[in-house]
Protein backbone atom coordinates (compact mmCIF):
# COMPACT_ATOMS: atom_id res chain seq x y z
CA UNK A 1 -17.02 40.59 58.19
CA UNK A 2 -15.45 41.12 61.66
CA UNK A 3 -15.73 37.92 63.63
CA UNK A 4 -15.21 37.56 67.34
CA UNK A 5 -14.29 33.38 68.45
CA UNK A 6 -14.78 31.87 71.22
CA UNK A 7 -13.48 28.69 71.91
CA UNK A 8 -11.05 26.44 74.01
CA UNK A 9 -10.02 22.71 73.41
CA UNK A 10 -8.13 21.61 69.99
CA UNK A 11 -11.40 20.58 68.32
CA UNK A 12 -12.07 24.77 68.31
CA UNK A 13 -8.51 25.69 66.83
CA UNK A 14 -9.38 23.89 63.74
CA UNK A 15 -12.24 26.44 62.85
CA UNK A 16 -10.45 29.27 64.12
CA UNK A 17 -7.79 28.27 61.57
CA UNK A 18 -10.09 28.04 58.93
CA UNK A 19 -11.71 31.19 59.61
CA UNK A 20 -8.31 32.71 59.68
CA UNK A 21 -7.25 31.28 56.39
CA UNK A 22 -10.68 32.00 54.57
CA UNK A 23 -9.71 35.54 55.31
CA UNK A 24 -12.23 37.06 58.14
CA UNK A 25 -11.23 39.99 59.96
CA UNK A 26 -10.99 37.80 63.70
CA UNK A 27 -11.32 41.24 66.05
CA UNK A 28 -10.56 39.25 69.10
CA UNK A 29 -10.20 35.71 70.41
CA UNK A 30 -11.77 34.69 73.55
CA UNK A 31 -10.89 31.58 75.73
CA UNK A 32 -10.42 30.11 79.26
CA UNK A 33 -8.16 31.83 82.15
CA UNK A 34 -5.42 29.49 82.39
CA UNK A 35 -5.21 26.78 84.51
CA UNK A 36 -3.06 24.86 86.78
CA UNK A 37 -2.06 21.70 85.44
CA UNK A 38 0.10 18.25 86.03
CA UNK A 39 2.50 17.49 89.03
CA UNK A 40 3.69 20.84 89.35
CA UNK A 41 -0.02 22.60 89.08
CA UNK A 42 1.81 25.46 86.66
CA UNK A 43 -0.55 27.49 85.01
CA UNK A 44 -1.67 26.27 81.72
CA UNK A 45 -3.34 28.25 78.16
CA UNK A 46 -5.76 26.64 76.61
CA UNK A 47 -5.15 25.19 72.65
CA UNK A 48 -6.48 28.49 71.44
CA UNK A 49 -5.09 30.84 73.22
CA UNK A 50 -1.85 28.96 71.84
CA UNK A 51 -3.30 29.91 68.20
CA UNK A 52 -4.06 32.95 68.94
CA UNK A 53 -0.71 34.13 70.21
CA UNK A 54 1.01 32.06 67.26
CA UNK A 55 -0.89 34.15 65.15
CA UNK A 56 -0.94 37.30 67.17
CA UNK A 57 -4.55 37.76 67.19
CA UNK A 58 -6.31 39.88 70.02
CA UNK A 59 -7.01 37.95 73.26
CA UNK A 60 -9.76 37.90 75.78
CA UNK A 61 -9.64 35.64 78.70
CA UNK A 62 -12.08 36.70 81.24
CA UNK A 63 -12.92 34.89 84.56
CA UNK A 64 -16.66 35.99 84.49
CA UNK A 65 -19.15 36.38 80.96
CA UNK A 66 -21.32 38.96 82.47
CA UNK A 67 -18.49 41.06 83.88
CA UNK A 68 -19.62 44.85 82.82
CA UNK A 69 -15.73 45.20 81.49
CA UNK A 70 -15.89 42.37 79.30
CA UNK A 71 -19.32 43.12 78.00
CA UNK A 72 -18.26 46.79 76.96
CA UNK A 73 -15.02 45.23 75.50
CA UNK A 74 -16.88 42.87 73.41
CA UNK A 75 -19.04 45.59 72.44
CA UNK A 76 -16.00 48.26 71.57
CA UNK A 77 -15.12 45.57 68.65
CA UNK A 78 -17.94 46.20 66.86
CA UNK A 79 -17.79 43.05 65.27
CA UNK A 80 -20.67 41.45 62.55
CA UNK A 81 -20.72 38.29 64.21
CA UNK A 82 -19.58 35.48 67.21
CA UNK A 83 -18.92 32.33 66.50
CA UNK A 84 -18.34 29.83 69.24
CA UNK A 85 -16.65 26.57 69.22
CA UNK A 86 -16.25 23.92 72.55
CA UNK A 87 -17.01 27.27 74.49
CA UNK A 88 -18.73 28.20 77.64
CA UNK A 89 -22.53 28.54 77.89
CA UNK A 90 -23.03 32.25 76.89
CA UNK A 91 -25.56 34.94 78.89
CA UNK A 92 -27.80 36.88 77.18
CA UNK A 93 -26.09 40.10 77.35
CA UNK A 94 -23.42 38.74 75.58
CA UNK A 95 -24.93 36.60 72.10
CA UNK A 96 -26.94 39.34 71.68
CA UNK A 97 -24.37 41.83 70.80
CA UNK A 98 -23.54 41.43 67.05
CA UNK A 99 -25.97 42.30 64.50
CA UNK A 100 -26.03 39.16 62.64
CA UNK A 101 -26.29 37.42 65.76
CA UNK A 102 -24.06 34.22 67.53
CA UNK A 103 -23.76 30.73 66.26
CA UNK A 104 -22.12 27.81 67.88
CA UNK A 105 -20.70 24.77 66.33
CA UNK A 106 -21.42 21.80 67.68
CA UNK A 107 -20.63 17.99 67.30
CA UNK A 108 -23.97 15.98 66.36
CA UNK A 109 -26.98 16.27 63.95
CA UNK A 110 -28.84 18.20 66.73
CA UNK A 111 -31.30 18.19 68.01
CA UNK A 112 -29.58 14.71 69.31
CA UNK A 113 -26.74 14.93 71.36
CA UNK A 114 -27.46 18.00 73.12
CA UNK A 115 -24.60 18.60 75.67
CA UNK A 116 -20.73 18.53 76.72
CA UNK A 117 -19.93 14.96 75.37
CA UNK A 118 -21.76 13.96 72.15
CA UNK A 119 -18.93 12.75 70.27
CA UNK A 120 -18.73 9.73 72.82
CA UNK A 121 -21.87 9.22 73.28
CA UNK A 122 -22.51 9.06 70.00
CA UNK A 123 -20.01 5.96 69.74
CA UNK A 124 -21.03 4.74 73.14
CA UNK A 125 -24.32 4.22 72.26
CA UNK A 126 -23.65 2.63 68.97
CA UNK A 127 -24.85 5.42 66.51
CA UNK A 128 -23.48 4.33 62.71
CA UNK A 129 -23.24 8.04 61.96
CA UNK A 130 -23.41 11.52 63.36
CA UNK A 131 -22.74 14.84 62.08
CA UNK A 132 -21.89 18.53 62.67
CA UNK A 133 -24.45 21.66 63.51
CA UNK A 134 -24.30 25.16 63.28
CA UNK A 135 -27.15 26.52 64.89
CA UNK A 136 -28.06 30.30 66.75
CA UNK A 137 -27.71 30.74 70.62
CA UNK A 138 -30.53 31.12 72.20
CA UNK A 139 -31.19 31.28 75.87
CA UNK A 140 -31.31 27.17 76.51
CA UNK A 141 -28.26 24.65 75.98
CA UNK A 142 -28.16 23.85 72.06
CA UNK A 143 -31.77 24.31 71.30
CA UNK A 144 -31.45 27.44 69.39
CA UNK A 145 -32.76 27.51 65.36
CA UNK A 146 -30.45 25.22 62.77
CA UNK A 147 -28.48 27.16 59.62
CA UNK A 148 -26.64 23.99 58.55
CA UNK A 149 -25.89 20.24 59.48
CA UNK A 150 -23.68 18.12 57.59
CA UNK A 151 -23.12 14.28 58.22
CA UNK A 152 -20.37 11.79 58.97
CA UNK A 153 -20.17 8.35 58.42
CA UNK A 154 -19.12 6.92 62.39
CA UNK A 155 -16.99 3.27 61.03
CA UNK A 156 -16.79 0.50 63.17
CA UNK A 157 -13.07 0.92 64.59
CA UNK A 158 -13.52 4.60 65.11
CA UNK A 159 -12.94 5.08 68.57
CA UNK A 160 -13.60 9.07 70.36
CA UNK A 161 -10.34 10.13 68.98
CA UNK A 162 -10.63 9.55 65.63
CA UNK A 163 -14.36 10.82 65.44
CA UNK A 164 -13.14 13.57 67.12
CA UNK A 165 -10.60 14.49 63.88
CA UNK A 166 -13.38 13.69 61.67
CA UNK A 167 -15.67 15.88 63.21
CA UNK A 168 -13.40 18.55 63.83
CA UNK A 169 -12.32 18.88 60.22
CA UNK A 170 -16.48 18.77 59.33
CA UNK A 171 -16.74 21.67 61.83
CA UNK A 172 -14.14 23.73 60.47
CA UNK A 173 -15.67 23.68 56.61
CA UNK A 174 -19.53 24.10 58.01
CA UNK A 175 -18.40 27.50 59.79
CA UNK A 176 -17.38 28.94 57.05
CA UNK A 177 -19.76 27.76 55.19
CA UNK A 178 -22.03 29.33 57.88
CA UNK A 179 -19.97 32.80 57.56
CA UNK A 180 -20.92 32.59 53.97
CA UNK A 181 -24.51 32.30 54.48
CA UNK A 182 -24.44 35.60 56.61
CA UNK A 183 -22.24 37.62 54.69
CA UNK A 184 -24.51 36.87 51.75
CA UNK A 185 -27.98 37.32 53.47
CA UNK A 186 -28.53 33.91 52.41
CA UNK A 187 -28.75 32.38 56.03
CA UNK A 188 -32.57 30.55 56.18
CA UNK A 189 -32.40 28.94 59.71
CA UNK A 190 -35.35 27.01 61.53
CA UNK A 191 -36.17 25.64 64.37
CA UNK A 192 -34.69 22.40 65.73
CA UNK A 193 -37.38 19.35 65.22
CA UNK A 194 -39.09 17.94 67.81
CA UNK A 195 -38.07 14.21 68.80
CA UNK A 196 -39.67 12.02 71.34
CA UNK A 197 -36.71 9.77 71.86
CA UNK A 198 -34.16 12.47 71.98
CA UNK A 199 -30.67 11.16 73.61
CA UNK A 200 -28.70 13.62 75.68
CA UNK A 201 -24.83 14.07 75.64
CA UNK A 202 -23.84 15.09 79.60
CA UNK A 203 -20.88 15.25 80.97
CA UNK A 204 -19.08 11.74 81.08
CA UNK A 205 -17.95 11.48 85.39
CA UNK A 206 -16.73 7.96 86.60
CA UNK A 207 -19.28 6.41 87.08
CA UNK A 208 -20.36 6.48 83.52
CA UNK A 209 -16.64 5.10 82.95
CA UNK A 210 -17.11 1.96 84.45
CA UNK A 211 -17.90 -1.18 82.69
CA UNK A 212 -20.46 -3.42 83.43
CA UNK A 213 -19.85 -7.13 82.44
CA UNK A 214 -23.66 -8.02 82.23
CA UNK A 215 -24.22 -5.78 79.64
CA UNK A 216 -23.75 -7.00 75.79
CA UNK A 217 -20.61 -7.61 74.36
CA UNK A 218 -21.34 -5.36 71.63
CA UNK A 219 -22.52 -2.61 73.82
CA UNK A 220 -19.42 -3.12 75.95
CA UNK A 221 -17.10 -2.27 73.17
CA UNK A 222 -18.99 0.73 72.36
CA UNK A 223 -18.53 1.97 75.34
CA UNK A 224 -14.50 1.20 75.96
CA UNK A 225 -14.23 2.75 71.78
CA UNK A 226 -16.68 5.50 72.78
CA UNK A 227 -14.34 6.72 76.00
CA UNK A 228 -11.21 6.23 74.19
CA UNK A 229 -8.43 8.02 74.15
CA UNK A 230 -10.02 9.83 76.90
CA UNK A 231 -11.45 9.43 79.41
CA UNK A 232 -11.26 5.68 79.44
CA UNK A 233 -13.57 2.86 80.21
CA UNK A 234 -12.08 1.10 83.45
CA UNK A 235 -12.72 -2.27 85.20
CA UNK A 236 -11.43 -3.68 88.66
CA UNK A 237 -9.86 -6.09 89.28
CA UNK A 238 -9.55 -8.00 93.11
CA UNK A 239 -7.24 -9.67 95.07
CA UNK A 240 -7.77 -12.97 96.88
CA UNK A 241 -9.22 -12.22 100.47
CA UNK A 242 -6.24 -11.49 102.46
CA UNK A 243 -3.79 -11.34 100.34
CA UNK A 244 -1.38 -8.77 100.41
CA UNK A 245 1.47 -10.23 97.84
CA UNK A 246 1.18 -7.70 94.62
CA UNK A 247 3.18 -4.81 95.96
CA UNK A 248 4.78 -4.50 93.05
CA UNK A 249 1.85 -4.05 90.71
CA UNK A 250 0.89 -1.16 93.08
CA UNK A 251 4.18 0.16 93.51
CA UNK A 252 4.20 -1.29 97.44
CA UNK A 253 0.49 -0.02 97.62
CA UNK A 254 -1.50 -2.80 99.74
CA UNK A 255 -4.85 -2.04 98.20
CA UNK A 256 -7.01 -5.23 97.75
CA UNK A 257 -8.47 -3.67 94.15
CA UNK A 258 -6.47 -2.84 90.99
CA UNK A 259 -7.95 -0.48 88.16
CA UNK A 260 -7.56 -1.39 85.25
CA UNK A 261 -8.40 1.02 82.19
CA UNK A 262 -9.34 -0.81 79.05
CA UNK A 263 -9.04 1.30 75.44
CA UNK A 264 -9.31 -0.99 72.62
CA UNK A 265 -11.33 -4.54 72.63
CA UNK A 266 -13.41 -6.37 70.40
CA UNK A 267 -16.03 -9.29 70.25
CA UNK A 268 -14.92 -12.35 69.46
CA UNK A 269 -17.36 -15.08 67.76
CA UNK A 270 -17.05 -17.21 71.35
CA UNK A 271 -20.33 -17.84 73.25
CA UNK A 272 -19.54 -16.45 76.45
CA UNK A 273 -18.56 -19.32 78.57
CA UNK A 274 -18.66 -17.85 82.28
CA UNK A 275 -20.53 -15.65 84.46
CA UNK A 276 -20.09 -12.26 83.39
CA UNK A 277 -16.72 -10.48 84.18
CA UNK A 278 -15.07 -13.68 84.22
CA UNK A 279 -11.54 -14.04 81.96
CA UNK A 280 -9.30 -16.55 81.07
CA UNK A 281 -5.98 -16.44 79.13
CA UNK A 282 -5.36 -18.12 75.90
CA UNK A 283 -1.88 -19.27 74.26
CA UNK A 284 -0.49 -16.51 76.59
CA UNK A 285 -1.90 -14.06 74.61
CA UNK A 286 -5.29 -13.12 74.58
CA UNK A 287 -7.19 -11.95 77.24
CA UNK A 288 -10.81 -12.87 76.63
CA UNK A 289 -13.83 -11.80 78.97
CA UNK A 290 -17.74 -13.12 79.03
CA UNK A 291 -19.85 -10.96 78.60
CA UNK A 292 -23.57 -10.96 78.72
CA UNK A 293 -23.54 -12.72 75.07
CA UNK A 294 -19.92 -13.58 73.98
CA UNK A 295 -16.72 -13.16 75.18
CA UNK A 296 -14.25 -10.05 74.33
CA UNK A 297 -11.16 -9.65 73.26
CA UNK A 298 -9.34 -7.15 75.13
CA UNK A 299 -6.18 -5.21 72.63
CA UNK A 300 -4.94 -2.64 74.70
CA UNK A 301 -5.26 -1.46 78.65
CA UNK A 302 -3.28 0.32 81.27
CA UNK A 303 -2.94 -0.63 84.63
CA UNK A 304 -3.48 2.64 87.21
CA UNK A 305 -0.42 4.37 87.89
CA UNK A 306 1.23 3.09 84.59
CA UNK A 307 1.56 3.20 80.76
CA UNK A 308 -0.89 1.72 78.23
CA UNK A 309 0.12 -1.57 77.03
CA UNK A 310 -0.95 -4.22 74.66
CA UNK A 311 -2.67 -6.98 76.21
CA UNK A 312 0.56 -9.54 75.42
CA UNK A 313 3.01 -7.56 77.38
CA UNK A 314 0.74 -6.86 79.99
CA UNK A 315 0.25 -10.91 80.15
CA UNK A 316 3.52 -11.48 80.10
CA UNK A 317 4.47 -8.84 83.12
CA UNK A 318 1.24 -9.50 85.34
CA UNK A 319 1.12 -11.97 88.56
CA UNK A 320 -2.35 -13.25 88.02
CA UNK A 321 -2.44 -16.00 91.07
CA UNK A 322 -2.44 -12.85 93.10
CA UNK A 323 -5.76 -12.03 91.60
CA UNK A 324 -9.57 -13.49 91.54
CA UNK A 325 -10.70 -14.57 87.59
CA UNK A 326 -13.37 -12.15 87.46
CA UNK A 327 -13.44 -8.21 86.70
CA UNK A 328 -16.40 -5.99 88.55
């Protein structure tokens, strides 16, 4: 079969690999314009337009989906099938053009975790497993009929990085496993159920970011595993009222707050001992914070502006008189 992808991030290069490997005919590959990125704000290719130059397949990179150009182009490959990976939300005009229709991957046993982020949700809200979909576009956001689902196992110290390799790898095998189904007329798809308590997976902005002490420590952790690597759970820390004396935390920045991201903690078996947010050193050390239940243990953080750390060299290299004892 002649397959066109779509995709962008790393977690799509994966299946466009395996698609490659299994031996499809890809007729073109179609990603992101680039963008300007870092300090310099030079233009940038997405991961798959990387692949697909590495591999010299045929590139499409257009700015809008229902341009009349790219439409006819997509149309000109005559191609059995799209398959779309970590992509943009699709028009009409444009799923509707192969014969065996368009089918997206996505990262959750939908119909949960319909959205941009549901690998961190997922972990954020303290799911013990999750899966992989393949399912038809239709003309809502992941609500069209299911072909397959498989599941994986979430384990306690995965954090959004490494569920993101699990469920990248999943992804890869179910698509072709999907392509299978087609080329074989074997494809039975059906509807997705209907839920009452379904849980959404938007887009994660800052506010979602931030921790809130009151919560449970359990819930807490989830969250800073759920956001880690990227984009990070943060906290703030304060300065006593008029104090101006931690220039060089801030690199000479007289700000009254400090962020502080947080990437890797745990819960401890403490009873937490303090009003919420409130820490306390131990044996130089640990840095241990009550939460709503017990305290936490806090492994790895970064302070804004700097690398991540563990929590003893950031102990040993931070001026904490400068500094109230609680986080907000």
């Amino acid at each position: 079969m002649r397959v066109v992808f779509m995709g962008t991030p790393e977690f799509a290069v994966a299946t466009l690999d395996r698609i490659v490997a299994a031996g499809y005919d890809v007729a073109a590959v179609v990603t992101t314009p680039d963008k300007p990125a870092g300090r310099g704000q030079h233009l940038k290719c997405s991961s798959v337009k990387q692949y697909a130059l590495e591999h010299n397949l045929p590139l499409l990179q257009p700015v809008r989906l229902r341009d009349e150009e790219f439409v006819s182009q997509l149309q000109s490959l005559h191609a059995d099938v799209f398959v779309v990976v970590a992509f943009r939300m699709l028009p009409k005009e444009v799923y509707t053009i192969p014969p065996h229709g368009t089918f997206n991957v996505h990262a959750s046993l939908l119909p949960q975790y319909r959205g941009a982020a549901p690998i961190q949700w997922a972990i954020v809200n303290g799911e013990k497993k999750t899966g992989v979909t393949t399912f038809f576009l239709d003309e809502h956001t992941d609500t069209g009929e299911i072909v397959r689902q498989t599941q994986v196992e979430i384990a306690p110290d995965d954090d959004g990085g490494s569920l993101h390799d699990k469920l990248m790898a999943a992804g890869a095998e179910i698509a072709v496993q999907t392509l299978r189904d087609i080329e074989q007329d074997k494809v039975r798809s059906f509807p997705q159920p209907v839920l009452e308590n379904l849980k959404p997976a938007p887009k994660i902005f800052k506010e979602d970011m931030l921790i809130e002490w009151n919560d449970t420590a359990e819930h807490i952790c989830d969250k800073i595993r759920g956001l880690s690597p990227y984009p990070g759970a943060f906290t703030r820390l304060h300065t006593f009222l008029g104090d101006k004396t931690h220039s060089s935390e801030q690199g000479g920045n007289s700000s009254r707050e400090l962020v502080l991201k947080i990437f890797k903690a745990s819960v401890t078996d403490k009873n937490a001992m303090d009003l919420p947010g409130t820490f306390s050193i131990e044996n130089n050390k640990k840095l241990l914070v009550s939460a709503k239940n017990r305290e936490i243990s806090i492994e790895i953080l970064q302070i804004e502006g700097k690398k991540r750390m563990k929590v003893e060299d950031f102990i040993a290299g931070f001026r904490f008189d400068n500094y109230t004892k609680k986080l907000f």
